[in-house]
PDB file of N, CA and C in Angstrom:
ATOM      1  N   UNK A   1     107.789  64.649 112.018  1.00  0.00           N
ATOM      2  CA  UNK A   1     107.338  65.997 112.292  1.00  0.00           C
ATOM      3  C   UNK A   1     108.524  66.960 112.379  1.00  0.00           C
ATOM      4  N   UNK A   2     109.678  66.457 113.042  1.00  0.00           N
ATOM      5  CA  UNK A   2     111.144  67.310 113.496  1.00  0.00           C
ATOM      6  C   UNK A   2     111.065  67.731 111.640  1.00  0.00           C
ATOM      7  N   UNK A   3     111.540  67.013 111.106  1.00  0.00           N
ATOM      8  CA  UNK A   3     112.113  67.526 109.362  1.00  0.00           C
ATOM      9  C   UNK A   3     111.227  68.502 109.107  1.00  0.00           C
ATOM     10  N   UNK A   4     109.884  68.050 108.830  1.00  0.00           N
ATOM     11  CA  UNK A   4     108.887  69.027 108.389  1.00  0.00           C
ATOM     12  C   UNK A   4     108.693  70.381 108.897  1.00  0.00           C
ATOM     13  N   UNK A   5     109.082  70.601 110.145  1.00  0.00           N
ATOM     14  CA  UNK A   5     109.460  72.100 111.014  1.00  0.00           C
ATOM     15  C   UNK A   5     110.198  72.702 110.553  1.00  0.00           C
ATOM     16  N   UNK A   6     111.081  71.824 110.557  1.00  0.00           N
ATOM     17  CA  UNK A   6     112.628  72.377 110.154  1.00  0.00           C
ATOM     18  C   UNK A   6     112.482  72.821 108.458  1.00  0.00           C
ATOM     19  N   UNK A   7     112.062  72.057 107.771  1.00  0.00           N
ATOM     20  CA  UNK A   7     111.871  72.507 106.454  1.00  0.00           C
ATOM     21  C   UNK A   7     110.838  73.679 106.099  1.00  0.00           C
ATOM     22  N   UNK A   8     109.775  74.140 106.926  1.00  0.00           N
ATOM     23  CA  UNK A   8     109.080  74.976 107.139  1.00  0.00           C
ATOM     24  C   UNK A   8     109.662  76.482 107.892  1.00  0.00           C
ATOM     25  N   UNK A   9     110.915  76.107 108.376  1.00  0.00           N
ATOM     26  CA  UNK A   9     111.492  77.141 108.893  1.00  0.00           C
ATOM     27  C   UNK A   9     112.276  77.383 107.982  1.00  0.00           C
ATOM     28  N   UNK A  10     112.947  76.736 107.415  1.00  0.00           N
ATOM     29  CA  UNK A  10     113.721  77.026 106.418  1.00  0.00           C
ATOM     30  C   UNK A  10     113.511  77.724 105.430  1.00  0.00           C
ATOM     31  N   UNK A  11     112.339  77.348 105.091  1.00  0.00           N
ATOM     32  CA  UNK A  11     111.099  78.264 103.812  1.00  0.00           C
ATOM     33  C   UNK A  11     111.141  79.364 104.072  1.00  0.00           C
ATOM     34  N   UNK A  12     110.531  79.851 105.412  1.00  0.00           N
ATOM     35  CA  UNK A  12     110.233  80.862 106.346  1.00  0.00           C
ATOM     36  C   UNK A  12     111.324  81.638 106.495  1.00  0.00           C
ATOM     37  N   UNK A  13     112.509  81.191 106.887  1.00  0.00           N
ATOM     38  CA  UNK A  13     113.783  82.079 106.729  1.00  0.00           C
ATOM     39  C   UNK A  13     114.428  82.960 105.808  1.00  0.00           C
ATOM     40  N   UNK A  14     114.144  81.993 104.830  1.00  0.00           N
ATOM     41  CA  UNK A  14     114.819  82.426 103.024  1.00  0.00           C
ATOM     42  C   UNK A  14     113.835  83.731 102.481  1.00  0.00           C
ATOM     43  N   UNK A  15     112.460  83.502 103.121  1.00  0.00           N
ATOM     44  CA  UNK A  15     111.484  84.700 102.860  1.00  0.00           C
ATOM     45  C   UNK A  15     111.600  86.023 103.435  1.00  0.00           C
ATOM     46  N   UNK A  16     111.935  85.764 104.653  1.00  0.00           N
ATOM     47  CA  UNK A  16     112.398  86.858 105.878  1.00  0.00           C
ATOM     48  C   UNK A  16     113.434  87.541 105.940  1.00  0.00           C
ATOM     49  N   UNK A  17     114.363  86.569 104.944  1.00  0.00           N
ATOM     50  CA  UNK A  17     116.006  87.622 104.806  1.00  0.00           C
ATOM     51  C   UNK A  17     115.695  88.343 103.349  1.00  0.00           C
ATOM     52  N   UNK A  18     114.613  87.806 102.716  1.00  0.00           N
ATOM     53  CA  UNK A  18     114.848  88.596 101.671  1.00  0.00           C
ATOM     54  C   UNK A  18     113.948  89.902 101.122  1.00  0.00           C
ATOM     55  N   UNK A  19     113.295  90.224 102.724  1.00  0.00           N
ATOM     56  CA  UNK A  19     112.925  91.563 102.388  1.00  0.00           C
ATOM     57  C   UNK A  19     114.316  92.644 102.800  1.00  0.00           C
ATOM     58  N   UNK A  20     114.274  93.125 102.426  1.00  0.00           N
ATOM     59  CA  UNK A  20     115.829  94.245 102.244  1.00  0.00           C
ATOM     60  C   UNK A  20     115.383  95.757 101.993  1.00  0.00           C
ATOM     61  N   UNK A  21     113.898  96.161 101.398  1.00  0.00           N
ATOM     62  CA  UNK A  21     113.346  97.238 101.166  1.00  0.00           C
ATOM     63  C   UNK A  21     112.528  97.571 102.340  1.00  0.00           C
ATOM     64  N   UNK A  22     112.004  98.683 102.868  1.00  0.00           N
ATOM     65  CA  UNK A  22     111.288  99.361 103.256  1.00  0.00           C
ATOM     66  C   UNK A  22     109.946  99.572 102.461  1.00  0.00           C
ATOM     67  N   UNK A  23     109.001  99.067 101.936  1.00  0.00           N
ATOM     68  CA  UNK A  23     108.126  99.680 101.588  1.00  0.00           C
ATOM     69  C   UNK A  23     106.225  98.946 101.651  1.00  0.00           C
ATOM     70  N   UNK A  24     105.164  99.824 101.406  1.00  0.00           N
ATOM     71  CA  UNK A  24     104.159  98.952 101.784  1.00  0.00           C
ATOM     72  C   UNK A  24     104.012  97.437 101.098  1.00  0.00           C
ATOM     73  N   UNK A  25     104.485  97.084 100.640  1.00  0.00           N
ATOM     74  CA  UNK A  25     104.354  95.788 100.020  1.00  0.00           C
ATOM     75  C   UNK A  25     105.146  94.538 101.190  1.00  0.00           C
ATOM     76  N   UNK A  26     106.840  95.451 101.068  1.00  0.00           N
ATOM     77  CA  UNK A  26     107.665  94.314 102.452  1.00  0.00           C
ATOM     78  C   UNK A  26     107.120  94.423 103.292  1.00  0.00           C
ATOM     79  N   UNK A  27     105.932  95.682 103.720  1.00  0.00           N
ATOM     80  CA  UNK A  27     105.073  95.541 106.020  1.00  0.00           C
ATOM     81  C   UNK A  27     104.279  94.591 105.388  1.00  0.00           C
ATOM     82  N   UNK A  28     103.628  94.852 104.375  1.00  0.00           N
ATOM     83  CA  UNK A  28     102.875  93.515 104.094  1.00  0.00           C
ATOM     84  C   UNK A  28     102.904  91.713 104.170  1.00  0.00           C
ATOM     85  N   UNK A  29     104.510  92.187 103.529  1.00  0.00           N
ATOM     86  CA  UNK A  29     105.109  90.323 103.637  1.00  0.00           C
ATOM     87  C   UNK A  29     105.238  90.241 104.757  1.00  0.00           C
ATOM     88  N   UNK A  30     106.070  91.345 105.663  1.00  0.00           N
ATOM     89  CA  UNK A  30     106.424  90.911 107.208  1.00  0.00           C
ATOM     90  C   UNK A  30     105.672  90.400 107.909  1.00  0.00           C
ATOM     91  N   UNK A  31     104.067  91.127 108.227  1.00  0.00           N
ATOM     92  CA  UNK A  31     102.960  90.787 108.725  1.00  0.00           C
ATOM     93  C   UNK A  31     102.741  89.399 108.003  1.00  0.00           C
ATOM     94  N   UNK A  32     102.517  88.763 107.184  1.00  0.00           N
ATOM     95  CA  UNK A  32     101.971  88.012 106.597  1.00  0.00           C
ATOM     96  C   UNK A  32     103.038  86.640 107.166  1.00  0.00           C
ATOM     97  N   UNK A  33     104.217  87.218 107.084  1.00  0.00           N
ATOM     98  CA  UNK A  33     105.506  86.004 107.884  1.00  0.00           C
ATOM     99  C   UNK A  33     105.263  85.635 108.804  1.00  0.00           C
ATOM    100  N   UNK A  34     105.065  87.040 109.693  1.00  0.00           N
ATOM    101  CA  UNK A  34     104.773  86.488 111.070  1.00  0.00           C
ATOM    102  C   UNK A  34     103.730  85.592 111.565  1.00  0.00           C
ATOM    103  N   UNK A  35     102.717  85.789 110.793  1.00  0.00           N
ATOM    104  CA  UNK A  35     101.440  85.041 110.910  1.00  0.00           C
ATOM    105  C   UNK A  35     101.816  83.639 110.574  1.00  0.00           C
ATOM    106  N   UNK A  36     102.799  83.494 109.502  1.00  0.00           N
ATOM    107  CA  UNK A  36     103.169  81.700 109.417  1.00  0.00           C
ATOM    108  C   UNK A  36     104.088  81.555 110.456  1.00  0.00           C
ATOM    109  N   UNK A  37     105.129  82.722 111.134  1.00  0.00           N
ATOM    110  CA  UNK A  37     105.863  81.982 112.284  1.00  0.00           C
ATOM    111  C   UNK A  37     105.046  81.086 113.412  1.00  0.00           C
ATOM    112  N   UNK A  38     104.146  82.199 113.663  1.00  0.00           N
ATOM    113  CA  UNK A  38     103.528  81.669 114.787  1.00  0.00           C
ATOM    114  C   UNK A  38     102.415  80.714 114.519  1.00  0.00           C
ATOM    115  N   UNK A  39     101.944  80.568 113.582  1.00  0.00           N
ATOM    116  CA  UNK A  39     101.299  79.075 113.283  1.00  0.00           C
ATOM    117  C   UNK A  39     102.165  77.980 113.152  1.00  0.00           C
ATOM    118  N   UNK A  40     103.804  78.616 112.959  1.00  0.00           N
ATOM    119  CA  UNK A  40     105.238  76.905 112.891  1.00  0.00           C
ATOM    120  C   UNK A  40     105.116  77.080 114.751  1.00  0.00           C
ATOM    121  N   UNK A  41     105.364  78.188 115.485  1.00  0.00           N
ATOM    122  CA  UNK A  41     105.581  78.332 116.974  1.00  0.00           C
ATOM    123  C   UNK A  41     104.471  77.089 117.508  1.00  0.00           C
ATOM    124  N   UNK A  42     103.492  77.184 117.510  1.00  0.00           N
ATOM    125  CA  UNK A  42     102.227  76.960 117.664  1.00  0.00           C
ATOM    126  C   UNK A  42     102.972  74.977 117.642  1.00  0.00           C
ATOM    127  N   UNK A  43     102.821  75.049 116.419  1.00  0.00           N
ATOM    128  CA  UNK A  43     103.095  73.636 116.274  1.00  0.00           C
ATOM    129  C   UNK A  43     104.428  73.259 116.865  1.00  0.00           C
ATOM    130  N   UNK A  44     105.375  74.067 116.985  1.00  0.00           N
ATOM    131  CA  UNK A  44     106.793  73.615 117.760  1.00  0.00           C
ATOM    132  C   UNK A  44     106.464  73.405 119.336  1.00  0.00           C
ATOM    133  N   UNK A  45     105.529  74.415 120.219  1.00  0.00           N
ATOM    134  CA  UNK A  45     105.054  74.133 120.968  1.00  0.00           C
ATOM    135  C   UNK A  45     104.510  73.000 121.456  1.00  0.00           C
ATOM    136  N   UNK A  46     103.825  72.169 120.577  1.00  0.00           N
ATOM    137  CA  UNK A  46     102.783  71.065 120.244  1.00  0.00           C
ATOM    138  C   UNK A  46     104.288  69.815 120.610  1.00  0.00           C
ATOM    139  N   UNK A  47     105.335  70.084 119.487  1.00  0.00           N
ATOM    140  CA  UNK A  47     106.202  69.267 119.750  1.00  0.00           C
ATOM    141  C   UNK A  47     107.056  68.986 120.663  1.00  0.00           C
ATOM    142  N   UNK A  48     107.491  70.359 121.268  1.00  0.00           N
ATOM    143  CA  UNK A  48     108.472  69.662 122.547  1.00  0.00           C
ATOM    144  C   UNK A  48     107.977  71.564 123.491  1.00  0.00           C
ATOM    145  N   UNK A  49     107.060  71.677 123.619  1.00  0.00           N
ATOM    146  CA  UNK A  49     106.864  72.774 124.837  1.00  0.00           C
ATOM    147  C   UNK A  49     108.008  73.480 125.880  1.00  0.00           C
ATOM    148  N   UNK A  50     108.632  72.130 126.620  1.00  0.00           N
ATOM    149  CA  UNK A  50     109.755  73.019 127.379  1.00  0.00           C
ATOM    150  C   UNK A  50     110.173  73.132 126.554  1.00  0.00           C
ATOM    151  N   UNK A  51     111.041  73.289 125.608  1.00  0.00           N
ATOM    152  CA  UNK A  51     111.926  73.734 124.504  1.00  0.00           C
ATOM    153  C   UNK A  51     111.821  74.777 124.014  1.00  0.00           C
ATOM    154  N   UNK A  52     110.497  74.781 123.579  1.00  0.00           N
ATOM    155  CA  UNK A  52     109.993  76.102 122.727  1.00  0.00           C
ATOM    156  C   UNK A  52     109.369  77.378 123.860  1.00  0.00           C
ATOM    157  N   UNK A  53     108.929  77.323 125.043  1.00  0.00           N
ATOM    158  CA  UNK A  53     107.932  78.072 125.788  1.00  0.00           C
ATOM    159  C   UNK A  53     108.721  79.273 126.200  1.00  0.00           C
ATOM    160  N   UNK A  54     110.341  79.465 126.195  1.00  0.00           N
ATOM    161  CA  UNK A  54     111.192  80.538 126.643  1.00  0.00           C
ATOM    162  C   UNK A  54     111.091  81.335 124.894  1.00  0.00           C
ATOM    163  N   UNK A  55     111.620  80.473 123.613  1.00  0.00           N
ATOM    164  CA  UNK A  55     111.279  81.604 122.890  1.00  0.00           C
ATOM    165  C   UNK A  55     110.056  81.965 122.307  1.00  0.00           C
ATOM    166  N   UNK A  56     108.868  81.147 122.112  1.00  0.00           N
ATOM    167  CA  UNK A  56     107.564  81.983 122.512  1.00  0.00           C
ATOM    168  C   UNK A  56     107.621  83.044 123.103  1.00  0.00           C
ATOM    169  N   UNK A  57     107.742  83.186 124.559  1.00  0.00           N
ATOM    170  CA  UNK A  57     107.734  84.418 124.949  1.00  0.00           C
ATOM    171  C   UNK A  57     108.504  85.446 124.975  1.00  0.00           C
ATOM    172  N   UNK A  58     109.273  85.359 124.076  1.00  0.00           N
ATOM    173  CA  UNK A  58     110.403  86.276 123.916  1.00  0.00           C
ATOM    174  C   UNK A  58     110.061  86.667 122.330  1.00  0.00           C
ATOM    175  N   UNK A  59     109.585  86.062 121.682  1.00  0.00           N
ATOM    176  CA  UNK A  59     108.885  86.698 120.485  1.00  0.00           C
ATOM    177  C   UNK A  59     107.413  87.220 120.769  1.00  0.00           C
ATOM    178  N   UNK A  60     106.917  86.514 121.415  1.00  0.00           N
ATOM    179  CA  UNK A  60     105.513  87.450 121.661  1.00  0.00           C
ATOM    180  C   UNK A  60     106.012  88.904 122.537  1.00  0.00           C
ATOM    181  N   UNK A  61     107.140  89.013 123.130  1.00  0.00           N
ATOM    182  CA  UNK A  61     107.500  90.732 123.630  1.00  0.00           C
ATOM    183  C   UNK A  61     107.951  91.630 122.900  1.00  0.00           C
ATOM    184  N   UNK A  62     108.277  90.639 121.287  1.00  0.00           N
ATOM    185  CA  UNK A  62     108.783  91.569 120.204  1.00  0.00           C
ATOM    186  C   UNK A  62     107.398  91.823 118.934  1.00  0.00           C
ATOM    187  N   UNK A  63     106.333  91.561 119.695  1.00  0.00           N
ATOM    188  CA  UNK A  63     105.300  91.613 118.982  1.00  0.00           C
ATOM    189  C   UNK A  63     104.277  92.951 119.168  1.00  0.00           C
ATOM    190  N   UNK A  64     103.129  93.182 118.625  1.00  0.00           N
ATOM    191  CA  UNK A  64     102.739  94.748 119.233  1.00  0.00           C
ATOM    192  C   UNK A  64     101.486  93.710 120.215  1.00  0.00           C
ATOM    193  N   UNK A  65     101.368  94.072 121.641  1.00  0.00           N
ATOM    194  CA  UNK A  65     100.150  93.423 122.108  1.00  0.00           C
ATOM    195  C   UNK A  65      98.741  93.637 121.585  1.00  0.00           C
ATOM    196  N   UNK A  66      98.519  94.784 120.675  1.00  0.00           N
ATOM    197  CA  UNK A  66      97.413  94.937 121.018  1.00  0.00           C
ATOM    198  C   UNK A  66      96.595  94.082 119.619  1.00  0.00           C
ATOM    199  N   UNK A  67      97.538  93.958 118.834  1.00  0.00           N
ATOM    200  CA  UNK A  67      97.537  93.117 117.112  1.00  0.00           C
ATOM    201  C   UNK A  67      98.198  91.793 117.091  1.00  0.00           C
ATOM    202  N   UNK A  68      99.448  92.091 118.018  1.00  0.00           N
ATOM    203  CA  UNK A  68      99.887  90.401 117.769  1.00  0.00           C
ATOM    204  C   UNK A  68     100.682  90.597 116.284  1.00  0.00           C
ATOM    205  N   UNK A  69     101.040  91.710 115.657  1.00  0.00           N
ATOM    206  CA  UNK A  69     101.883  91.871 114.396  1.00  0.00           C
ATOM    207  C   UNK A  69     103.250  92.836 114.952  1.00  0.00           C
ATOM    208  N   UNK A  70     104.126  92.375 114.011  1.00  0.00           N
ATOM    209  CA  UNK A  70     104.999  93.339 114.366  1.00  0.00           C
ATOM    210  C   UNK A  70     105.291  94.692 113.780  1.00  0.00           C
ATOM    211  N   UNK A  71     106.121  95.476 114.364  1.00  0.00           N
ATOM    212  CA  UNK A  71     106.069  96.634 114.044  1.00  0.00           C
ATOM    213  C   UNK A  71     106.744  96.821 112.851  1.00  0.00           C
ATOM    214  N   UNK A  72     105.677  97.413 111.611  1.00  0.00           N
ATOM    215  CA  UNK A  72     106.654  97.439 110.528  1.00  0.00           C
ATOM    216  C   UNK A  72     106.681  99.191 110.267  1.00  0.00           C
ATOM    217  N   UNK A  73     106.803  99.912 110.855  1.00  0.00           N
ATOM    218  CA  UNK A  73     107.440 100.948 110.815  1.00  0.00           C
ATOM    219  C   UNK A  73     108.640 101.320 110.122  1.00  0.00           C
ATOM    220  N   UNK A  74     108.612 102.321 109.222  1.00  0.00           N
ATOM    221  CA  UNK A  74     110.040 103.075 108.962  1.00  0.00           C
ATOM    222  C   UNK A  74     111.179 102.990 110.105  1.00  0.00           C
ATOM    223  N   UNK A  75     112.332 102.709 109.691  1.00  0.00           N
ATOM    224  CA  UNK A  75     113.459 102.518 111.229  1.00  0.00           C
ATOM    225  C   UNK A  75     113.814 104.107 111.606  1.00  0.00           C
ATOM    226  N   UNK A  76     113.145 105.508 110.891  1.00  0.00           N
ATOM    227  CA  UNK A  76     112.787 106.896 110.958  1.00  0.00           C
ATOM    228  C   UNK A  76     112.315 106.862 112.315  1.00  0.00           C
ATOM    229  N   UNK A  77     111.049 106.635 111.901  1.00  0.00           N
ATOM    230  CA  UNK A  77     109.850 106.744 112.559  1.00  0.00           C
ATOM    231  C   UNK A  77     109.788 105.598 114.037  1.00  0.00           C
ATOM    232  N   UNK A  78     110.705 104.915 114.466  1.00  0.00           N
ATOM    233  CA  UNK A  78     110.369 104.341 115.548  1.00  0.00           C
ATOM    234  C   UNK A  78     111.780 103.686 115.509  1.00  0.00           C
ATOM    235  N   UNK A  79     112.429 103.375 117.051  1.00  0.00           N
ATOM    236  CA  UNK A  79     113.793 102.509 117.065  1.00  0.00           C
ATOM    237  C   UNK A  79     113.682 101.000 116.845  1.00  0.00           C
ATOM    238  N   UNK A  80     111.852 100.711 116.875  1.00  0.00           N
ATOM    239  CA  UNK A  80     111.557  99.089 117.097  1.00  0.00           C
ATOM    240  C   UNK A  80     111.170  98.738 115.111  1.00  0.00           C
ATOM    241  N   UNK A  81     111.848  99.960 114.484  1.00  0.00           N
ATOM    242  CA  UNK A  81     111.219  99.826 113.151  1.00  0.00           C
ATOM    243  C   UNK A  81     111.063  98.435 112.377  1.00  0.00           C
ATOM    244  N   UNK A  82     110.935  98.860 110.761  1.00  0.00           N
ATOM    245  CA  UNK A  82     110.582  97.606 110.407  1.00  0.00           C
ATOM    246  C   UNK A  82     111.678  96.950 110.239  1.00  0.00           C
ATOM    247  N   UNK A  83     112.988  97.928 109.964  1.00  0.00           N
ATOM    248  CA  UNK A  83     114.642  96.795 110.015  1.00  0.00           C
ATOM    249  C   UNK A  83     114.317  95.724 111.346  1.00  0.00           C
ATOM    250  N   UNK A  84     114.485  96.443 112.135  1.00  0.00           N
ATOM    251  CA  UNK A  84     114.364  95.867 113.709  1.00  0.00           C
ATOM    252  C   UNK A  84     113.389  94.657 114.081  1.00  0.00           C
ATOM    253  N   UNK A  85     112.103  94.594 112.854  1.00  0.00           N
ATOM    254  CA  UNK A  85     111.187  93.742 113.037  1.00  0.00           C
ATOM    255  C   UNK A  85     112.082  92.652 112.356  1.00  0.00           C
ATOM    256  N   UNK A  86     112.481  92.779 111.148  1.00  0.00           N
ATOM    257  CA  UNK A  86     113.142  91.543 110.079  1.00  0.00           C
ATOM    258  C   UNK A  86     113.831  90.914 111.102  1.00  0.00           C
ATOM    259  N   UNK A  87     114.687  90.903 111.807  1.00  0.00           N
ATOM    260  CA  UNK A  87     115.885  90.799 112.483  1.00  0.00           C
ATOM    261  C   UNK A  87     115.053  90.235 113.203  1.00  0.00           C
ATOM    262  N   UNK A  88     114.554  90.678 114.021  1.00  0.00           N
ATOM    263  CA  UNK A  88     113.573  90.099 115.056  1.00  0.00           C
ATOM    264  C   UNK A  88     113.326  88.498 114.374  1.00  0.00           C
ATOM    265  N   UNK A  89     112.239  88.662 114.268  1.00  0.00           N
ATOM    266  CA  UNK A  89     111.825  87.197 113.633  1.00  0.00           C
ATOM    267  C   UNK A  89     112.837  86.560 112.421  1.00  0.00           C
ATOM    268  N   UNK A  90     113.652  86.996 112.201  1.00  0.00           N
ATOM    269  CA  UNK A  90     114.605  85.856 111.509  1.00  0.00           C
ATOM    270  C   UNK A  90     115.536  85.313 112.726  1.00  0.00           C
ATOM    271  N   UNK A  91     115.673  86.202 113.791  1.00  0.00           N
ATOM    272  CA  UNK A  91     116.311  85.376 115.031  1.00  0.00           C
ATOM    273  C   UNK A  91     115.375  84.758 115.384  1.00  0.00           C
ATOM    274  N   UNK A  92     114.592  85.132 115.845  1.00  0.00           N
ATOM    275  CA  UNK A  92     113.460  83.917 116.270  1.00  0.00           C
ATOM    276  C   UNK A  92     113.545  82.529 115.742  1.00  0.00           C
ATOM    277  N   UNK A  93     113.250  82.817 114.140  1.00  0.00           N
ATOM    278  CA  UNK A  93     113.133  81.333 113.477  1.00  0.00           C
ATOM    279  C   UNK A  93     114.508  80.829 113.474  1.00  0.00           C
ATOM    280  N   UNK A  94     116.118  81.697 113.093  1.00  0.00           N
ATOM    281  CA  UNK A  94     117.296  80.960 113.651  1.00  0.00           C
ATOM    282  C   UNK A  94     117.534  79.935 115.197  1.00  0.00           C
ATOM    283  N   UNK A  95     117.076  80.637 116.047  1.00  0.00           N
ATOM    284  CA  UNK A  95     116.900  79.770 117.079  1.00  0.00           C
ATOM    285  C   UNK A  95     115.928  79.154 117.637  1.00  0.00           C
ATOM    286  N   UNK A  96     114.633  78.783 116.500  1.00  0.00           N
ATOM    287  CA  UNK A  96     114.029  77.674 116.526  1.00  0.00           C
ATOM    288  C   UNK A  96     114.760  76.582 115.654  1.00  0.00           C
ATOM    289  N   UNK A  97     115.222  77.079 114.478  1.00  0.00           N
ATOM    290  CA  UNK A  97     116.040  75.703 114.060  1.00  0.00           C
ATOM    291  C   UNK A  97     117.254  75.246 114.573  1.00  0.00           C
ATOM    292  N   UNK A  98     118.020  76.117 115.615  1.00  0.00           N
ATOM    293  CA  UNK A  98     118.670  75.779 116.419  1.00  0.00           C
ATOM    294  C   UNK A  98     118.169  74.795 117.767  1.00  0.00           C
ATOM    295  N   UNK A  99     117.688  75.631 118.226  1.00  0.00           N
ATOM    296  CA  UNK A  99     116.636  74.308 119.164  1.00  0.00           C
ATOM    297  C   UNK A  99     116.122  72.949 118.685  1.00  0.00           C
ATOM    298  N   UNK A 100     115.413  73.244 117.396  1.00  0.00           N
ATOM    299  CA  UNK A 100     115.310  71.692 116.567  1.00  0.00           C
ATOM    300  C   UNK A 100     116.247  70.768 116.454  1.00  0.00           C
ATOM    301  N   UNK A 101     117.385  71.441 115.998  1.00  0.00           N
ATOM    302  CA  UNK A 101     118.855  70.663 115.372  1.00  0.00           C
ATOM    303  C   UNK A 101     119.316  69.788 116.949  1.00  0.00           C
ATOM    304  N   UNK A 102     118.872  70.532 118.135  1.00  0.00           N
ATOM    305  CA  UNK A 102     119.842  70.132 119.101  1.00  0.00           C
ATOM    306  C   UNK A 102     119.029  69.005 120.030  1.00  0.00           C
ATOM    307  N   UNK A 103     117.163  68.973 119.310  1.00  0.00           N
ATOM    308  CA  UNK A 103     116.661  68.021 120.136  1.00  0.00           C
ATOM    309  C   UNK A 103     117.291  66.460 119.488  1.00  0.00           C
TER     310      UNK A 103
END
């Protein structure tokens, strides 16, 4: 199960660094990422809980509560924009495969 995470994050990563544009198509991928992070979270949870339960909740505070998506906003139009979202969840998934590597 450890490899298969890890290779699923990995997927997940390479997708996440490579939005670089601003536009409706990348809020689209972003949203659509996030939705596979947290179905890998979900299952990392499943695998080792204390491990994972501090950054769970530290990505669910970088999430919008009322959708559960992140903010893909112009970085104009809001300081939590959509740069700010990428970053977001590519740290996230960096230090889930950091956490993996170190169980």
């Amino acid at each position: 199960m450890k490899t298969e995470l890890l290779k699923e994050l990995s997927v997940l990563h390479t997708k996440v660094a490579a939005l670089k544009v601003y536009d409706s198509e990348s809020a689209a991928l972003l949203k659509q990422y996030n939705q596979e992070f947290e179905a890998i979270l979900t299952r990392l949870l499943a695998f080792n809980a204390d491990r994972f339960k501090a950054l769970a909740a530290s990505h669910h505070k970088k999430t919008i509560p009322e959708t559960h998506d992140v903010d893909v906003h112009d970085d104009t139009a809001s300081s939590h924009g959509f740069y700010d979202s990428v970053a977001d969840l590519n740290n996230c998934i960096n230090d889930s495969i950091g956490t993996m590597n170190s169980i």
